[in-house]
PDB file of N, CA and C in Angstrom:
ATOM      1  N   UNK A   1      17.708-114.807   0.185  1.00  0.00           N
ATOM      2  CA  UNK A   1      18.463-114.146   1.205  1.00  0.00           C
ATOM      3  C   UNK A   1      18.753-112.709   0.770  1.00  0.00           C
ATOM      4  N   UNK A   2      18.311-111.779   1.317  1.00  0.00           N
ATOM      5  CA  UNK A   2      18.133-110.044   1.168  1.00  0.00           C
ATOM      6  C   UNK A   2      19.786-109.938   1.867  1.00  0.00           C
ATOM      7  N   UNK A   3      20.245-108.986   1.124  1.00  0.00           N
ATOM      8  CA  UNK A   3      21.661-108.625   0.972  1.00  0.00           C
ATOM      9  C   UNK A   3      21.611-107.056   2.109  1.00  0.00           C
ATOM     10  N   UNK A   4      22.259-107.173   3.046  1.00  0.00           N
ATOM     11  CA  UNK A   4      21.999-105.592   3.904  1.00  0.00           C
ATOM     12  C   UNK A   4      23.251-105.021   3.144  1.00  0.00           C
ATOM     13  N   UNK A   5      22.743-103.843   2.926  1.00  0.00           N
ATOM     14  CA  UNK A   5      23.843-102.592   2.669  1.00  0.00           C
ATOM     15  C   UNK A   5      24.243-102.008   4.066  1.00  0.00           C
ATOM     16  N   UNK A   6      25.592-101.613   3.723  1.00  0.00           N
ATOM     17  CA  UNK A   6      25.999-101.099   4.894  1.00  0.00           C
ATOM     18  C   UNK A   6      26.261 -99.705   4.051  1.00  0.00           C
ATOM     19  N   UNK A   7      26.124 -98.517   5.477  1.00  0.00           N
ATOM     20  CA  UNK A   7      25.985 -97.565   4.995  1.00  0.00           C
ATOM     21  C   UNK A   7      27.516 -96.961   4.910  1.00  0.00           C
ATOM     22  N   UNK A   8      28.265 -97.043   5.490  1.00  0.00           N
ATOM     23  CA  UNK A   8      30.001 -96.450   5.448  1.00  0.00           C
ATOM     24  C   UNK A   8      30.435 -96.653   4.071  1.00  0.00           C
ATOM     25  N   UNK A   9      30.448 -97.875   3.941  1.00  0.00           N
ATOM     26  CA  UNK A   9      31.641 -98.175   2.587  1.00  0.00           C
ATOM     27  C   UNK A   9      30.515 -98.593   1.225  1.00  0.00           C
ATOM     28  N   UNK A  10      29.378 -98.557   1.644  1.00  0.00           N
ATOM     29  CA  UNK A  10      28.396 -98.481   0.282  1.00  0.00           C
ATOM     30  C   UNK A  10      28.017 -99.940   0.066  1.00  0.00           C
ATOM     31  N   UNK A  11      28.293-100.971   0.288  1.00  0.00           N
ATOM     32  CA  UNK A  11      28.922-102.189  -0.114  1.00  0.00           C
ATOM     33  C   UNK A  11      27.915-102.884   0.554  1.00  0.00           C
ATOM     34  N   UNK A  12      28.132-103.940  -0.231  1.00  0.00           N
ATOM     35  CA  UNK A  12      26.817-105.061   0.402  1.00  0.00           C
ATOM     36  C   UNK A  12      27.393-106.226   1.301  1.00  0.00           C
ATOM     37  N   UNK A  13      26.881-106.606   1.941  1.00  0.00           N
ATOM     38  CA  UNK A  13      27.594-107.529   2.845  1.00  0.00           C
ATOM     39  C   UNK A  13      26.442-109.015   2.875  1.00  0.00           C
ATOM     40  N   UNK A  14      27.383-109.774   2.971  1.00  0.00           N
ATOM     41  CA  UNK A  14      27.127-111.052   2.369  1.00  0.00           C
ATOM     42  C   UNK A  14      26.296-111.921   3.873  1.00  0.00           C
ATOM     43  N   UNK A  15      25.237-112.492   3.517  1.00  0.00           N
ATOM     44  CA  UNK A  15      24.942-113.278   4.571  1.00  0.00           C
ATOM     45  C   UNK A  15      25.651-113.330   5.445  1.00  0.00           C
ATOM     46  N   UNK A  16      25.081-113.520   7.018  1.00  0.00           N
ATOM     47  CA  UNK A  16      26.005-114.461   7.910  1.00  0.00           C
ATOM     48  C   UNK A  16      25.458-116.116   7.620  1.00  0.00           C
ATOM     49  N   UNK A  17      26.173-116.293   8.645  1.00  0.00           N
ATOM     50  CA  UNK A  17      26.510-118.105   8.831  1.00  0.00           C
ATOM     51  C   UNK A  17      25.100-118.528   9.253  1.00  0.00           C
ATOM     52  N   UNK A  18      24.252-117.735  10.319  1.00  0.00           N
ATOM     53  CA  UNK A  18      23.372-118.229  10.945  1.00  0.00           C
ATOM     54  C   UNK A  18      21.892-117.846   9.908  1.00  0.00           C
ATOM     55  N   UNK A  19      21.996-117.262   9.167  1.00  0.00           N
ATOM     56  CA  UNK A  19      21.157-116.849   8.512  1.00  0.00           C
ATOM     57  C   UNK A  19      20.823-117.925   7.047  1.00  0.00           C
ATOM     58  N   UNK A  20      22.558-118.349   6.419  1.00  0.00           N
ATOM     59  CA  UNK A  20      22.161-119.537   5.550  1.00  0.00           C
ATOM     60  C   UNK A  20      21.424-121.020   6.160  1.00  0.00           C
ATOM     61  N   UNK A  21      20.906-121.706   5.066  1.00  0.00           N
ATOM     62  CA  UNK A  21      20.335-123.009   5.171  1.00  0.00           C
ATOM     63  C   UNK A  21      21.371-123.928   5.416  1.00  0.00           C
ATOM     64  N   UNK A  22      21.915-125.099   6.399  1.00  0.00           N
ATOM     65  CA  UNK A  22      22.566-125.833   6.397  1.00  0.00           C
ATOM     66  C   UNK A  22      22.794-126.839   5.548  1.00  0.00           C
ATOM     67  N   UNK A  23      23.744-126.909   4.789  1.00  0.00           N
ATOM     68  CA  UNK A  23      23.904-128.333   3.392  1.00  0.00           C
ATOM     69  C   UNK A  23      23.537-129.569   3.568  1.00  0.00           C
ATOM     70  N   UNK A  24      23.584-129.699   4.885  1.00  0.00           N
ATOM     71  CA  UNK A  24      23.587-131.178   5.379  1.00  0.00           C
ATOM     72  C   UNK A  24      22.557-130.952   5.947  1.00  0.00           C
ATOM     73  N   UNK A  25      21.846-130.361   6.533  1.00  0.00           N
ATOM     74  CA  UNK A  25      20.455-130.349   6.618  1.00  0.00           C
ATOM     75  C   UNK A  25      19.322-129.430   6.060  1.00  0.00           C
ATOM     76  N   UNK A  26      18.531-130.126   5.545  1.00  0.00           N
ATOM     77  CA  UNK A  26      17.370-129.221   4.704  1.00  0.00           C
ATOM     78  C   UNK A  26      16.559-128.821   5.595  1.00  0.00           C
ATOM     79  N   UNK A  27      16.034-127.491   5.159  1.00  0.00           N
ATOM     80  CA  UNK A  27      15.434-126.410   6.238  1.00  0.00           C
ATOM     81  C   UNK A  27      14.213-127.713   7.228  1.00  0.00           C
ATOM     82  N   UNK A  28      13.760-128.287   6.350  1.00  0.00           N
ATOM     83  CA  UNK A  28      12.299-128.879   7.377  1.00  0.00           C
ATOM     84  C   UNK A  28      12.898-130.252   7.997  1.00  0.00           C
ATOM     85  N   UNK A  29      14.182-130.505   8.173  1.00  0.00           N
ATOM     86  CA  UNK A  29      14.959-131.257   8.885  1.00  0.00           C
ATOM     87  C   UNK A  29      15.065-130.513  10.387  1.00  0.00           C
ATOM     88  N   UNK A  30      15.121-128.856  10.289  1.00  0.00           N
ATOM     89  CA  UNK A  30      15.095-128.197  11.687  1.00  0.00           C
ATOM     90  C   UNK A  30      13.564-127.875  12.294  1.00  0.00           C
ATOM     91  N   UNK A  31      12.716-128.254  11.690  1.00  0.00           N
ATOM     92  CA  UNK A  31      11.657-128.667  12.234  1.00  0.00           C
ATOM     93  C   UNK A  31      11.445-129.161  13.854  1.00  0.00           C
ATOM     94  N   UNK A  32      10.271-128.751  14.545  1.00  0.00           N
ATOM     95  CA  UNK A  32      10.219-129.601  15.478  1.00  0.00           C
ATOM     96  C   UNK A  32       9.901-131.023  16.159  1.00  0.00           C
ATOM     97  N   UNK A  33       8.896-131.228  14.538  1.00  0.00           N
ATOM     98  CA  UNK A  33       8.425-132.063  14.203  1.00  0.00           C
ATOM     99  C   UNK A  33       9.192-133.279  14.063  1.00  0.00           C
ATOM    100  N   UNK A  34       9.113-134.691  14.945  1.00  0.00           N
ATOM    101  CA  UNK A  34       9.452-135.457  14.221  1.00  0.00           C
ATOM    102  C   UNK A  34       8.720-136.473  13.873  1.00  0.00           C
ATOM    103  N   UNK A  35       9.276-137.547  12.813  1.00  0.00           N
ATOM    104  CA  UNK A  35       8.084-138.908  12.403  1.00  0.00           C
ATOM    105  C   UNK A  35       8.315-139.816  13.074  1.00  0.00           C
ATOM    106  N   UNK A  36       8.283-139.669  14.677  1.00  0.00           N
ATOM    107  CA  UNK A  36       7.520-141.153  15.594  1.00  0.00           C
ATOM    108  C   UNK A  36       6.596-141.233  16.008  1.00  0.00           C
ATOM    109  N   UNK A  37       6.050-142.525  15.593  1.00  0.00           N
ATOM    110  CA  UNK A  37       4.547-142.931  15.448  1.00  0.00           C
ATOM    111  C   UNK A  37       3.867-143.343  16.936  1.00  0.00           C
ATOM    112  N   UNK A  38       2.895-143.869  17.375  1.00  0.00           N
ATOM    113  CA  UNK A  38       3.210-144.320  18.127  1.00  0.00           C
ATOM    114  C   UNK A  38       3.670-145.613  18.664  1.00  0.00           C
ATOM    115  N   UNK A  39       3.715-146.489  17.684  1.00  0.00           N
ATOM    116  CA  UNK A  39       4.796-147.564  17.669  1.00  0.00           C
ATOM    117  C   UNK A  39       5.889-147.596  18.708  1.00  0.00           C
ATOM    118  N   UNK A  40       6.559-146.369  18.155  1.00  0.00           N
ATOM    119  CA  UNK A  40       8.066-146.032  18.377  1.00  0.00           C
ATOM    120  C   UNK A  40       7.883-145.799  19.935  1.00  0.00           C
ATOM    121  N   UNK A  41       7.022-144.948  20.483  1.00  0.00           N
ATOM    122  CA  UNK A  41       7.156-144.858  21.233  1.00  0.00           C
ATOM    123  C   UNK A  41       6.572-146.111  22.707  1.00  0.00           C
ATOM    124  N   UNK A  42       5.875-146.620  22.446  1.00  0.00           N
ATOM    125  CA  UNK A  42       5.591-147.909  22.570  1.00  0.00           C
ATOM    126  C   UNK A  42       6.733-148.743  23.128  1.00  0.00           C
ATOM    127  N   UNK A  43       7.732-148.989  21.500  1.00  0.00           N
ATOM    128  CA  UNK A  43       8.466-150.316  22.068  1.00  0.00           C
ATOM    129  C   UNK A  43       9.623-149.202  22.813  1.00  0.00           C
ATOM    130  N   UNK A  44       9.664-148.069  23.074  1.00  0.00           N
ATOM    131  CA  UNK A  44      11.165-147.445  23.768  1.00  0.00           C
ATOM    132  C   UNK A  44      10.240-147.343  24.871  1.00  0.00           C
ATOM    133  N   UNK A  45       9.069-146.934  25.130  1.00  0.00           N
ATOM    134  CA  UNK A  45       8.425-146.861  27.241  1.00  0.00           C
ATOM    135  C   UNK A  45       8.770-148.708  27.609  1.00  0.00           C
ATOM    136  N   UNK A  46       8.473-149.656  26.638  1.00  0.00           N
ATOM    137  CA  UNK A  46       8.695-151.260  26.960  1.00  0.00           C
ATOM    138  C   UNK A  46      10.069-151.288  27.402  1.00  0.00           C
ATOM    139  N   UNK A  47      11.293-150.647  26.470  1.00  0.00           N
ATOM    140  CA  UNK A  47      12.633-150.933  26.758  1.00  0.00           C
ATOM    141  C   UNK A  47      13.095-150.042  27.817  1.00  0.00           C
ATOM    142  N   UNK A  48      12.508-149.186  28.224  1.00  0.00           N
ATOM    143  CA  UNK A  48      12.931-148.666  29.321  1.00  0.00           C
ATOM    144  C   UNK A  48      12.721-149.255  31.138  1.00  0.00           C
ATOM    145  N   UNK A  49      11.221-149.576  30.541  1.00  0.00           N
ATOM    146  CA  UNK A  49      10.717-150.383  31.972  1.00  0.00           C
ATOM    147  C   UNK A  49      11.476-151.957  31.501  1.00  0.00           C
ATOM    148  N   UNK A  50      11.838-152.592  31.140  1.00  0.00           N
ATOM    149  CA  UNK A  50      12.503-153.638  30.468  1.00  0.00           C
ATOM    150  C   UNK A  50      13.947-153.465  31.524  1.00  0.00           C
ATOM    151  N   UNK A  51      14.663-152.355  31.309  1.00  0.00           N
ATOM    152  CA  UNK A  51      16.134-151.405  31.804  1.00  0.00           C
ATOM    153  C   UNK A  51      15.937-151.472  33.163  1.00  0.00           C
ATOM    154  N   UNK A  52      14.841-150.815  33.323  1.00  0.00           N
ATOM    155  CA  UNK A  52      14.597-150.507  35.489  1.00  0.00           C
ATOM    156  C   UNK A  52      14.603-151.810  35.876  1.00  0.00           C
ATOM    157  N   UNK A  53      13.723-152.719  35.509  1.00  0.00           N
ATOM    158  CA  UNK A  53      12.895-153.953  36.025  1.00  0.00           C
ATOM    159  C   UNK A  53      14.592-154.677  35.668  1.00  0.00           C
ATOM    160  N   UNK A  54      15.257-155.023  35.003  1.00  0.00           N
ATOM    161  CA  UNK A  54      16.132-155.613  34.876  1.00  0.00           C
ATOM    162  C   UNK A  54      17.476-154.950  36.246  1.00  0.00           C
ATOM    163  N   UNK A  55      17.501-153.862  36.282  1.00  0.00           N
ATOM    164  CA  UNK A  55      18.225-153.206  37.391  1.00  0.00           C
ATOM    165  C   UNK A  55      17.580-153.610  38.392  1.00  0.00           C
ATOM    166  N   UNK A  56      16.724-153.256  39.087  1.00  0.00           N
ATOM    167  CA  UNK A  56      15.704-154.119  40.153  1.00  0.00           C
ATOM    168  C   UNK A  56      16.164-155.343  40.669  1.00  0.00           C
ATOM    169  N   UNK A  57      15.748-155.825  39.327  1.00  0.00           N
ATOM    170  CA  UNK A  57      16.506-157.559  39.802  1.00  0.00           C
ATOM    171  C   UNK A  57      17.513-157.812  40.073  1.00  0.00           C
ATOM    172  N   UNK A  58      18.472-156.958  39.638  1.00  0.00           N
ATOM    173  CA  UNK A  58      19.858-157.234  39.966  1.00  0.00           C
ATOM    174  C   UNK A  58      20.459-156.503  41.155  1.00  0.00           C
ATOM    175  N   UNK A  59      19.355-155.929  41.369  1.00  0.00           N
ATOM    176  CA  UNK A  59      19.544-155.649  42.981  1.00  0.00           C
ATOM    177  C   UNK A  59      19.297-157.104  43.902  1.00  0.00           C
ATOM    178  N   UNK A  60      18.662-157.250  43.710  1.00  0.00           N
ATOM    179  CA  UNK A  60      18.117-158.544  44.243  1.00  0.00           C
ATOM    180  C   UNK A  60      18.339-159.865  43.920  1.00  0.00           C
ATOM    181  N   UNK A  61      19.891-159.705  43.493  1.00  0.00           N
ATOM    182  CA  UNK A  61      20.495-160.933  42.722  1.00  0.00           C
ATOM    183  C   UNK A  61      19.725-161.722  42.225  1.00  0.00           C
ATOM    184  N   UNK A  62      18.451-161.433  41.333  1.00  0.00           N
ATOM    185  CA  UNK A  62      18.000-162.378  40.285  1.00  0.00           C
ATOM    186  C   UNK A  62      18.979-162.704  38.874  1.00  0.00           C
ATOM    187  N   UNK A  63      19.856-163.540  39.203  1.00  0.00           N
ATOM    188  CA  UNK A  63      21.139-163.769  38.236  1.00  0.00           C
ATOM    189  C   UNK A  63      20.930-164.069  37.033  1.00  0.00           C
ATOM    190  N   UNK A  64      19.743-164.786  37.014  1.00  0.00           N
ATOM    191  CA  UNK A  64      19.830-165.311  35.195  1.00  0.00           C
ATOM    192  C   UNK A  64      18.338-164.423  34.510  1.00  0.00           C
ATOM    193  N   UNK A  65      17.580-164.133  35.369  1.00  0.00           N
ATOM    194  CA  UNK A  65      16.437-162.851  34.775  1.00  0.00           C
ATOM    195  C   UNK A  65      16.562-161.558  34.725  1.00  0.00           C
ATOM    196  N   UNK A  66      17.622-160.716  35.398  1.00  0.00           N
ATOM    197  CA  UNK A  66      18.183-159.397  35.904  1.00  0.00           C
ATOM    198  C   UNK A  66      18.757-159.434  34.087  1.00  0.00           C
ATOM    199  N   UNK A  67      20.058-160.349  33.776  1.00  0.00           N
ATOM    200  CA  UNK A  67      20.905-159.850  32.682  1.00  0.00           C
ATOM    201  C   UNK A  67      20.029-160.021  31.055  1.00  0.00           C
ATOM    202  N   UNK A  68      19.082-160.644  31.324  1.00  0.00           N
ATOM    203  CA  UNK A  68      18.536-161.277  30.676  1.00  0.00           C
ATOM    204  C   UNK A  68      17.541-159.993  29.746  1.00  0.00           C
ATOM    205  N   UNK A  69      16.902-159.324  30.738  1.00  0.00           N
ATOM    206  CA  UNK A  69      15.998-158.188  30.375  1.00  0.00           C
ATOM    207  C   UNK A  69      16.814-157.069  30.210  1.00  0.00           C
ATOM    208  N   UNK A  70      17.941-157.133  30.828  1.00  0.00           N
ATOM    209  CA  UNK A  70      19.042-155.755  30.792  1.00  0.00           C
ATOM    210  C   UNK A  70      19.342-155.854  28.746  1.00  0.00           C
ATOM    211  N   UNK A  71      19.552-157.021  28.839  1.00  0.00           N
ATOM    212  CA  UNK A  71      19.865-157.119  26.894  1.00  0.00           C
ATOM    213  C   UNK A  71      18.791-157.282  26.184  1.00  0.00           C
ATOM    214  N   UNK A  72      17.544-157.423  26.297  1.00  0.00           N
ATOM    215  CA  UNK A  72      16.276-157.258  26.001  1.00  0.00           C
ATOM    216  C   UNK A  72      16.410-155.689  25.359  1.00  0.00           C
ATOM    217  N   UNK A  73      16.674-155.376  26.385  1.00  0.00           N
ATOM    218  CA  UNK A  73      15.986-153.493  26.581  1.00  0.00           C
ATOM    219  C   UNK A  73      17.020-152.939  26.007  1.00  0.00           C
ATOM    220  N   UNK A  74      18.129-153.230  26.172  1.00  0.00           N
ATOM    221  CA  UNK A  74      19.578-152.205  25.356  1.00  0.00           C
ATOM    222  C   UNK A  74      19.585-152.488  24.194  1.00  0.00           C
ATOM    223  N   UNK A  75      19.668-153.967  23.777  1.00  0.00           N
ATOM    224  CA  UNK A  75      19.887-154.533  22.363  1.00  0.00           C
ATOM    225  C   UNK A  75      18.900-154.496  21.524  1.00  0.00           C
ATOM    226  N   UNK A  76      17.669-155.109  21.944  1.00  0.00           N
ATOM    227  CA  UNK A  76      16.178-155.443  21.003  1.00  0.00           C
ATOM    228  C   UNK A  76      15.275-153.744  20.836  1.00  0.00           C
ATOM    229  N   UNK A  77      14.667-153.833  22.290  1.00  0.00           N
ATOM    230  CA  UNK A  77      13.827-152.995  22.375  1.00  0.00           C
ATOM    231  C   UNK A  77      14.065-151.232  21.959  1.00  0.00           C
ATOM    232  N   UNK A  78      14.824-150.715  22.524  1.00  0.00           N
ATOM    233  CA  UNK A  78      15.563-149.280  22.360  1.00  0.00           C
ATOM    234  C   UNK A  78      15.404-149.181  20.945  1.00  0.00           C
ATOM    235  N   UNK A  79      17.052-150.248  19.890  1.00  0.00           N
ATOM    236  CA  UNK A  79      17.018-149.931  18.903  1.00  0.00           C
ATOM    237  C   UNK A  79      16.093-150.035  18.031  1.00  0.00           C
ATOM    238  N   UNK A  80      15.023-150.925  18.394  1.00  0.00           N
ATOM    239  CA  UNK A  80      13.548-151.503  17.264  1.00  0.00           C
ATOM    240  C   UNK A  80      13.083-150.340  17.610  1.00  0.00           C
ATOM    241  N   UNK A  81      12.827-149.232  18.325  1.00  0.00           N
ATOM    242  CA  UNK A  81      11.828-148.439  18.595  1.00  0.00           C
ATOM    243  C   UNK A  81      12.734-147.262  17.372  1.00  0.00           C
ATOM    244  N   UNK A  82      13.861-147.082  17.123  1.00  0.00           N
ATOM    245  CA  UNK A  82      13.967-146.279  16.380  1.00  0.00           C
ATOM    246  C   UNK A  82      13.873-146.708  14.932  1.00  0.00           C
ATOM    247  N   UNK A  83      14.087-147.614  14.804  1.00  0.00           N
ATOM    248  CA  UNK A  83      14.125-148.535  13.898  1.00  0.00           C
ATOM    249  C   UNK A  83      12.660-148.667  13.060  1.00  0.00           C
ATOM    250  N   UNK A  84      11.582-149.066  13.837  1.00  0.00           N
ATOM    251  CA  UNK A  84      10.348-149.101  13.485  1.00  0.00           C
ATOM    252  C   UNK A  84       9.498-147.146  12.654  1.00  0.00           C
ATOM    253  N   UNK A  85       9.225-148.258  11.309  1.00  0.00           N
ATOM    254  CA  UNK A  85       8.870-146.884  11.077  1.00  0.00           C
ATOM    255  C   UNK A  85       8.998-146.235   9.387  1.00  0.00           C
ATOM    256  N   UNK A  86      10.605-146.460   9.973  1.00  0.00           N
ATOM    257  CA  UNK A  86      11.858-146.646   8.427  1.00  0.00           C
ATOM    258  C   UNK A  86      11.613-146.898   7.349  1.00  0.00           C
ATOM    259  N   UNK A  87      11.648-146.190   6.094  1.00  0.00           N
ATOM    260  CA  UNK A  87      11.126-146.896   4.971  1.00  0.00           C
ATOM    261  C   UNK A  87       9.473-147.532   4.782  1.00  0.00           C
ATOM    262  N   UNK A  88       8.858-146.501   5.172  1.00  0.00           N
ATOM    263  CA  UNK A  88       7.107-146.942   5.404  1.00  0.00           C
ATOM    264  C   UNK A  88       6.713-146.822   3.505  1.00  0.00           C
ATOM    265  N   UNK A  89       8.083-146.381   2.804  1.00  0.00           N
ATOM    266  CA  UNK A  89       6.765-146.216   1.671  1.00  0.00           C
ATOM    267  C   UNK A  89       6.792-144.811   1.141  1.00  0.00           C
ATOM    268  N   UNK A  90       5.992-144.389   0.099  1.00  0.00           N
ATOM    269  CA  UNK A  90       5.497-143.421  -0.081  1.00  0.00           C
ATOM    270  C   UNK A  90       6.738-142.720  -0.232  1.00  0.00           C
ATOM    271  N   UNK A  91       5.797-140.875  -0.787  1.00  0.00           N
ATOM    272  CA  UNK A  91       7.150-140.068  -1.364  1.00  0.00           C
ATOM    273  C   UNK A  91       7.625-139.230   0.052  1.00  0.00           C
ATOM    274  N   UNK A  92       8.782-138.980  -0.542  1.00  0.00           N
ATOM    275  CA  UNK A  92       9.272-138.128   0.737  1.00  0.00           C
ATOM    276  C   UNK A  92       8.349-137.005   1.128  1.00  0.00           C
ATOM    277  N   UNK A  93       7.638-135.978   0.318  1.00  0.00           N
ATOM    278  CA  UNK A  93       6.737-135.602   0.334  1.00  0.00           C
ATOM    279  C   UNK A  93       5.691-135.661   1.392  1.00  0.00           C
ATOM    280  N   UNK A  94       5.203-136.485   0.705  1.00  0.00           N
ATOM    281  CA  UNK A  94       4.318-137.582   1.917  1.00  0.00           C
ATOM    282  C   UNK A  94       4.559-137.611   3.412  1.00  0.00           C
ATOM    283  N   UNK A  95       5.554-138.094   3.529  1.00  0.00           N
ATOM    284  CA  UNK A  95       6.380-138.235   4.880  1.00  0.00           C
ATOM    285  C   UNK A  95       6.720-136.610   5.525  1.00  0.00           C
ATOM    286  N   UNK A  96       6.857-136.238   4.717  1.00  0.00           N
ATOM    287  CA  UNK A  96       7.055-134.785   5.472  1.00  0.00           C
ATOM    288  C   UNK A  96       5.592-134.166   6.068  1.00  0.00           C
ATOM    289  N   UNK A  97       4.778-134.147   5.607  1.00  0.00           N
ATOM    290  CA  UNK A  97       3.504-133.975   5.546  1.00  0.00           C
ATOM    291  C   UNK A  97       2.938-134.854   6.429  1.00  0.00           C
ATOM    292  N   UNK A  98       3.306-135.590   6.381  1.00  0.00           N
ATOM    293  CA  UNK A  98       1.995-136.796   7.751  1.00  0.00           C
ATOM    294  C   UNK A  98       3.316-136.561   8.980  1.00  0.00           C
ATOM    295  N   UNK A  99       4.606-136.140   8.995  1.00  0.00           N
ATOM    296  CA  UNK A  99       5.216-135.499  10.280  1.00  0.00           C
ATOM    297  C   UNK A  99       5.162-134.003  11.009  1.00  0.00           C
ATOM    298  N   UNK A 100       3.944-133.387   9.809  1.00  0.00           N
ATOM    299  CA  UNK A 100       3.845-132.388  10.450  1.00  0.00           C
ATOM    300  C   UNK A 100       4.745-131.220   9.961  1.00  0.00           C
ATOM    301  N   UNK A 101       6.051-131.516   9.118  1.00  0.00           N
ATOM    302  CA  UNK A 101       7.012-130.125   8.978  1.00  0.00           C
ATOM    303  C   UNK A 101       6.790-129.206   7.547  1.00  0.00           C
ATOM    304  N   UNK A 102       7.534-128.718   7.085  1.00  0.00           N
ATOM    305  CA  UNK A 102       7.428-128.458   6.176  1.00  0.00           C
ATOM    306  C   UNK A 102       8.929-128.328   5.707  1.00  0.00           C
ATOM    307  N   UNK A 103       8.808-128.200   4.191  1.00  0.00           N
ATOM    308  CA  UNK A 103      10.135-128.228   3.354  1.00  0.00           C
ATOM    309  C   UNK A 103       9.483-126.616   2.644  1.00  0.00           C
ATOM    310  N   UNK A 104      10.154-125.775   3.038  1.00  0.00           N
ATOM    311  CA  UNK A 104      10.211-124.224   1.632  1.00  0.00           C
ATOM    312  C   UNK A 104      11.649-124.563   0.948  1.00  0.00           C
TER     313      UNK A 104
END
């Protein structure tokens, strides 16, 4: 991080806020890149049509298949899709690299 001089008082002035790296997140965390496979995306298009098709039915008072797919899709499907993936292995390294970002 290059220090600007200011020209009035001679003096160097210290980073701003937007210019440091965030602590809690490492630079290739702001990446655009992220690591879903297509797995992931898979079982979340299933839990979504899972969501409609379950609304549907419950338009149409299908009482015991309507609630049935509604908890399918909120409970199972959604969270497995983020879920899937997790802990594949390998170095972090690795993982950064087959997602595409980079770490400087």
């Amino acid at each position: 991080m290059a220090k600007r001089e200011i020209k009035k008082r001679g003096k160097q002035e210290t980073p701003q806020k937007r210019d440091m790296p965030s602590k809690r997140h490492p630079k290739w965390h702001s990446e655009k890149h992220l690591s879903l496979g297509t797995a992931n995306y898979v079982l979340f298009t299933l839990g979504i049509l899972s969501i409609i098709v379950g609304f549907v039915l419950l338009e149409f008072r299908f009482m015991i298949l309507a609630p049935l797919l509604l908890v399918i899709g909120f409970s199972f499907l959604i969270p497995l899709s983020i879920i899937v993936g997790i802990g594949k292995g390998g170095d972090l390294q690795e993982r950064i690299k087959e997602s595409g970002g980079k770490m400087e």
